[in-house]
N, C-alpha and C. Protein backbone atom coordinates (compact mmCIF):
# COMPACT_ATOMS: atom_id res chain seq x y z
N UNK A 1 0.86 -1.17 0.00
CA UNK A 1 0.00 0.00 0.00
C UNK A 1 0.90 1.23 0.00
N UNK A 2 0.37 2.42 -0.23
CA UNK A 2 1.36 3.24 -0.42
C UNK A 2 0.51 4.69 0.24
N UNK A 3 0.92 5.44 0.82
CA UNK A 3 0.42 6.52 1.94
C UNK A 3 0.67 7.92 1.14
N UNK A 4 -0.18 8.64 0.30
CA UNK A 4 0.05 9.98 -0.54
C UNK A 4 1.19 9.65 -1.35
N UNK A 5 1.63 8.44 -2.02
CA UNK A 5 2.52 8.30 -3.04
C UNK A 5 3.96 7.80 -2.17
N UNK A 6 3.94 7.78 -0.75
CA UNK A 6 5.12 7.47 -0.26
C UNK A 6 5.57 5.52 -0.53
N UNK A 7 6.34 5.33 -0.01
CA UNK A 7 7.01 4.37 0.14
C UNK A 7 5.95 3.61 1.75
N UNK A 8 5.71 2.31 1.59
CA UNK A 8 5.32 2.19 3.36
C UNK A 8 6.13 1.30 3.97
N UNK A 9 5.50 1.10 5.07
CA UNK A 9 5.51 -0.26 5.90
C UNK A 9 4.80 -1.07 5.80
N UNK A 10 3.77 -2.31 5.78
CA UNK A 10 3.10 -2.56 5.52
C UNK A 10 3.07 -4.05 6.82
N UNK A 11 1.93 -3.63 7.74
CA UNK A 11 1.70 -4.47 8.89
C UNK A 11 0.58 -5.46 8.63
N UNK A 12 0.38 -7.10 8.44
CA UNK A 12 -0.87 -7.61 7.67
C UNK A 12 -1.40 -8.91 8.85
N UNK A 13 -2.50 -8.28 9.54
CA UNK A 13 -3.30 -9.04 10.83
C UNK A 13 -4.45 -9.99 9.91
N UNK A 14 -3.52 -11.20 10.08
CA UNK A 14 -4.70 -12.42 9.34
C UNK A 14 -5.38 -13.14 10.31
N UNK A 15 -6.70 -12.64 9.88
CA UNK A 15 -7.80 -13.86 10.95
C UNK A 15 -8.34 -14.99 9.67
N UNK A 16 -8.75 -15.78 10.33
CA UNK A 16 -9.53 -16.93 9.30
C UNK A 16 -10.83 -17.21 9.80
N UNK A 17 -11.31 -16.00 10.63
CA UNK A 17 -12.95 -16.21 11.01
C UNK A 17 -14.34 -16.15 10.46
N UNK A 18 -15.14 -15.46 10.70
CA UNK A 18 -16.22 -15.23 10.16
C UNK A 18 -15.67 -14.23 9.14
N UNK A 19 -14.92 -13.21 9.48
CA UNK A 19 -14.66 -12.19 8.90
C UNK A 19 -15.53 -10.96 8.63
N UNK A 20 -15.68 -9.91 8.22
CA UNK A 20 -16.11 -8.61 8.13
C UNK A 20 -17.04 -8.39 6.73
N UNK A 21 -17.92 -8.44 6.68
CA UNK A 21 -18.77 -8.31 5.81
C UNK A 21 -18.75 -7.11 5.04
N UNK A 22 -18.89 -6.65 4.01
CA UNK A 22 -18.63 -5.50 3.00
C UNK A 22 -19.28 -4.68 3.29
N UNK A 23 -20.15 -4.53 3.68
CA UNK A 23 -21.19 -3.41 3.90
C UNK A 23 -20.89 -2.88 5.51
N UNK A 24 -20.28 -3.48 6.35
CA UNK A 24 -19.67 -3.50 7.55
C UNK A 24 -18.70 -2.64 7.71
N UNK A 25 -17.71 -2.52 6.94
CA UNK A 25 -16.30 -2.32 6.77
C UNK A 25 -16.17 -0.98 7.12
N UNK A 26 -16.70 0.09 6.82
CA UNK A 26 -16.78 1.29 6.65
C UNK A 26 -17.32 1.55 8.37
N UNK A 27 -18.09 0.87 8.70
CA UNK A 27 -18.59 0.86 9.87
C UNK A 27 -18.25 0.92 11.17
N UNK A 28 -17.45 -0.09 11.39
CA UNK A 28 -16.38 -0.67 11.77
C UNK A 28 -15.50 -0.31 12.52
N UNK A 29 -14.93 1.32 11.57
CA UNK A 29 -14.17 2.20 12.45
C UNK A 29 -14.25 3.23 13.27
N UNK A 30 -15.77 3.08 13.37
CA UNK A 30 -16.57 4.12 13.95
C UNK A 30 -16.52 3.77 15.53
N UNK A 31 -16.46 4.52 16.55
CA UNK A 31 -16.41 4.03 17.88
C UNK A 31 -17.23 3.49 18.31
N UNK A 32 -17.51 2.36 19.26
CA UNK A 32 -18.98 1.48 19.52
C UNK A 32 -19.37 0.90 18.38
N UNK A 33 -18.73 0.98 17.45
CA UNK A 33 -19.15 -0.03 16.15
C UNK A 33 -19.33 -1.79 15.93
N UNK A 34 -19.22 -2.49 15.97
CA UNK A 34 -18.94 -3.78 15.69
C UNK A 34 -19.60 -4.51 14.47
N UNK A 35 -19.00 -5.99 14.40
CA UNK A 35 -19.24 -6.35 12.63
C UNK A 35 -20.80 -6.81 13.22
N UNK A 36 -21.06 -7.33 12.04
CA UNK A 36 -22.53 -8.16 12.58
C UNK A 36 -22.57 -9.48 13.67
N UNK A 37 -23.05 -9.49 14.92
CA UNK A 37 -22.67 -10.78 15.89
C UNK A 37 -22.90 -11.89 15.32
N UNK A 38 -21.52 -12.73 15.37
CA UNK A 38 -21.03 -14.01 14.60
C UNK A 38 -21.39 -15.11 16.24
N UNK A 39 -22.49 -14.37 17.27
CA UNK A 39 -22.71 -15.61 18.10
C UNK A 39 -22.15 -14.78 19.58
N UNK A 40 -22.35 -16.36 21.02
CA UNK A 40 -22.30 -15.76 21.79
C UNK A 40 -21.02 -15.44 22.55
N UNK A 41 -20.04 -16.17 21.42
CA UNK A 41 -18.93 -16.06 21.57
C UNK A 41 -17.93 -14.70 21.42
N UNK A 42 -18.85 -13.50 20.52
CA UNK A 42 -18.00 -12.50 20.16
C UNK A 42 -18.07 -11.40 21.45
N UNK A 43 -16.78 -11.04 21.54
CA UNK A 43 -16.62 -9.87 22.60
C UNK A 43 -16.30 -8.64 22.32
N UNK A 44 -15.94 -7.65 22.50
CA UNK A 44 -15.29 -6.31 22.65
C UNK A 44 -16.71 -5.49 22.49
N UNK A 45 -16.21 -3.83 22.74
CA UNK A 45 -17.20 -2.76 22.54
C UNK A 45 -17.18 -2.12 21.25
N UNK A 46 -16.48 -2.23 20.13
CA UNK A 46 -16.26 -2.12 19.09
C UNK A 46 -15.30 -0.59 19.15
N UNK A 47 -14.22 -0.73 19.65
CA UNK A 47 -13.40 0.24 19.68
C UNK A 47 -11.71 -0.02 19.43
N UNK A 48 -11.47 -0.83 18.88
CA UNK A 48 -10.10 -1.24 18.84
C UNK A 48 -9.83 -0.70 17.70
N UNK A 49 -10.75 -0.76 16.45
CA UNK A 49 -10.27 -0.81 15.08
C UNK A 49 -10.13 1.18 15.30
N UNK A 50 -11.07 1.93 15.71
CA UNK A 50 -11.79 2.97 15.91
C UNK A 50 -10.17 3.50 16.21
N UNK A 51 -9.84 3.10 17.57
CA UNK A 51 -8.58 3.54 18.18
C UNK A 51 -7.20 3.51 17.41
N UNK A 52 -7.18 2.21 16.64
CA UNK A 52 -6.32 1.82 15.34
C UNK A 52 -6.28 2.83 14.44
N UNK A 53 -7.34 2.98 13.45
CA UNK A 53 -7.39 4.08 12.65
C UNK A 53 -7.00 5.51 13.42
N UNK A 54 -7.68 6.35 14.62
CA UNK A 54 -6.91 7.45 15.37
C UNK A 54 -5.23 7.32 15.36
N UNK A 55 -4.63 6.50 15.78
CA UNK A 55 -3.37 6.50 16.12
C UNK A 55 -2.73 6.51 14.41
N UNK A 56 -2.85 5.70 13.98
CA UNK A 56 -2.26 5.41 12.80
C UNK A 56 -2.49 7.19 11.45
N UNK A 57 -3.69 7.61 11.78
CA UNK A 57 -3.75 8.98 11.08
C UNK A 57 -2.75 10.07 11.73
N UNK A 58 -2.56 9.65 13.06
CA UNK A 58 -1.78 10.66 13.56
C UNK A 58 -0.22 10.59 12.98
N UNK A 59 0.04 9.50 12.95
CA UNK A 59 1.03 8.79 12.50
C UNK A 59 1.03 9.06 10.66
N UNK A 60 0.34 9.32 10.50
CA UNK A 60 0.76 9.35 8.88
C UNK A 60 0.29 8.33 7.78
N UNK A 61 -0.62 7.43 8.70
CA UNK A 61 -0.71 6.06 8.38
C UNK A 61 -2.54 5.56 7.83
N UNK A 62 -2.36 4.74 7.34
CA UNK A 62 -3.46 4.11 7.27
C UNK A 62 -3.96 2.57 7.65
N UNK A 63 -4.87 2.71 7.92
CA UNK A 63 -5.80 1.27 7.55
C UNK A 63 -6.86 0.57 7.02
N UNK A 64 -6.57 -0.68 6.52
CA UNK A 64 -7.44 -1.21 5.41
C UNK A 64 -8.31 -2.30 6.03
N UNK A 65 -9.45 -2.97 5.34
CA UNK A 65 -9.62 -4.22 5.40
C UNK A 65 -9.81 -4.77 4.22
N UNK A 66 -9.33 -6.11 4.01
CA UNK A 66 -8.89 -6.90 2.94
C UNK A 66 -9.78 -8.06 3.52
N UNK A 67 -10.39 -9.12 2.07
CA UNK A 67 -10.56 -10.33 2.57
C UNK A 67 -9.46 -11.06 2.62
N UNK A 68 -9.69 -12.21 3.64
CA UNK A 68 -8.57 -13.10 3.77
C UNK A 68 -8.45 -14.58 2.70
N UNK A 69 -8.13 -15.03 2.02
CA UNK A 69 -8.33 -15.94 0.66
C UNK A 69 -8.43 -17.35 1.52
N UNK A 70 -9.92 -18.13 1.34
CA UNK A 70 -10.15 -19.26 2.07
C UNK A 70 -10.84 -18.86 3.47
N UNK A 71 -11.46 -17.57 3.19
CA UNK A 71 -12.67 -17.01 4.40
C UNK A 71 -11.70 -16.05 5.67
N UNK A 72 -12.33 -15.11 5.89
CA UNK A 72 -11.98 -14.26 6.86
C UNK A 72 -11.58 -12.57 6.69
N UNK A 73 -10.78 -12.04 7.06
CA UNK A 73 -10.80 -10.69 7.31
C UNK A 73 -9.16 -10.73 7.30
N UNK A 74 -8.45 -9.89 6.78
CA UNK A 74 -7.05 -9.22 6.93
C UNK A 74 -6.89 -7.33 7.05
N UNK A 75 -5.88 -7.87 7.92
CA UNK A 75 -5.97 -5.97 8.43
C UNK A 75 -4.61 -5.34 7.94
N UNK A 76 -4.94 -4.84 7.18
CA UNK A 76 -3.93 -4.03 6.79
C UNK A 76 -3.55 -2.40 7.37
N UNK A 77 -2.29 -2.29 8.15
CA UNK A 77 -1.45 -1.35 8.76
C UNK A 77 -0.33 -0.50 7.98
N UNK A 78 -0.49 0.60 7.56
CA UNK A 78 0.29 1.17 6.45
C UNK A 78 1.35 2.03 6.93
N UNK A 79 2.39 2.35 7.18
CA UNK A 79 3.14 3.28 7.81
C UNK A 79 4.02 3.84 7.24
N UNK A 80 4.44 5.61 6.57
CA UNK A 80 5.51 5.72 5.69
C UNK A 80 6.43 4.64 6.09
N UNK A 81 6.99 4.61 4.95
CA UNK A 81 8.88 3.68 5.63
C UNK A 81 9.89 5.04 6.29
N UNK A 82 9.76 6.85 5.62
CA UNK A 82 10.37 7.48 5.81
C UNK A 82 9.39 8.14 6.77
N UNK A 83 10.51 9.07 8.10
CA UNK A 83 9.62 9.90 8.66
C UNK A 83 9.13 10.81 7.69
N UNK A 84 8.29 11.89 7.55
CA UNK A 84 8.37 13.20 6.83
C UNK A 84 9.59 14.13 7.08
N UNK A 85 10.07 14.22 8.18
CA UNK A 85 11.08 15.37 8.24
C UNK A 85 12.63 15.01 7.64
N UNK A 86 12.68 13.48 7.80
CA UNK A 86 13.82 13.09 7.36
C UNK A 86 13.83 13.26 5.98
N UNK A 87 12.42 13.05 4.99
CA UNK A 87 12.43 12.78 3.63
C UNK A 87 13.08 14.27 2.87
């Protein structure tokens, strides 16, 4: 992935779960958000991804979601490779 034409880092969180539904995705990163309940097994308040995206904009950075090939969700973490001030 590449951040305003830069060069990145590229951080890639593979689950093989239910995964994140398309219409979800956008959703998602919203605070208190969560995907659609996959059961009584799923936990959190839907704030991790929310907090993810904050930090990572501050940072310069982005994040994606990707399907995972053979079912699930991949998270993609984008980070220049260069600081800005160094470039």
């Amino acid at each position: 992935m590449r951040v305003d034409d830069r060069a990145t880092v590229d951080v890639r969180v593979i689950d093989h779960g239910p995964g994140i539904r398309l219409a979800d995705r956008d959703r998602v990163f919203q605070p208190f958000q969560r995907a659609v309940d996959h059961g009584a097994d799923s936990t959190g308040v839907g704030l991790g991804l929310a907090i993810t995206r904050g930090l990572l904009e501050t940072m310069d950075g982005e994040v994606a979601i990707e399907d995972t090939p053979g079912g699930g969700t991949t998270i993609v973490i984008s980070l220049p490779a260069v600081a800005e001030d160094a470039a």
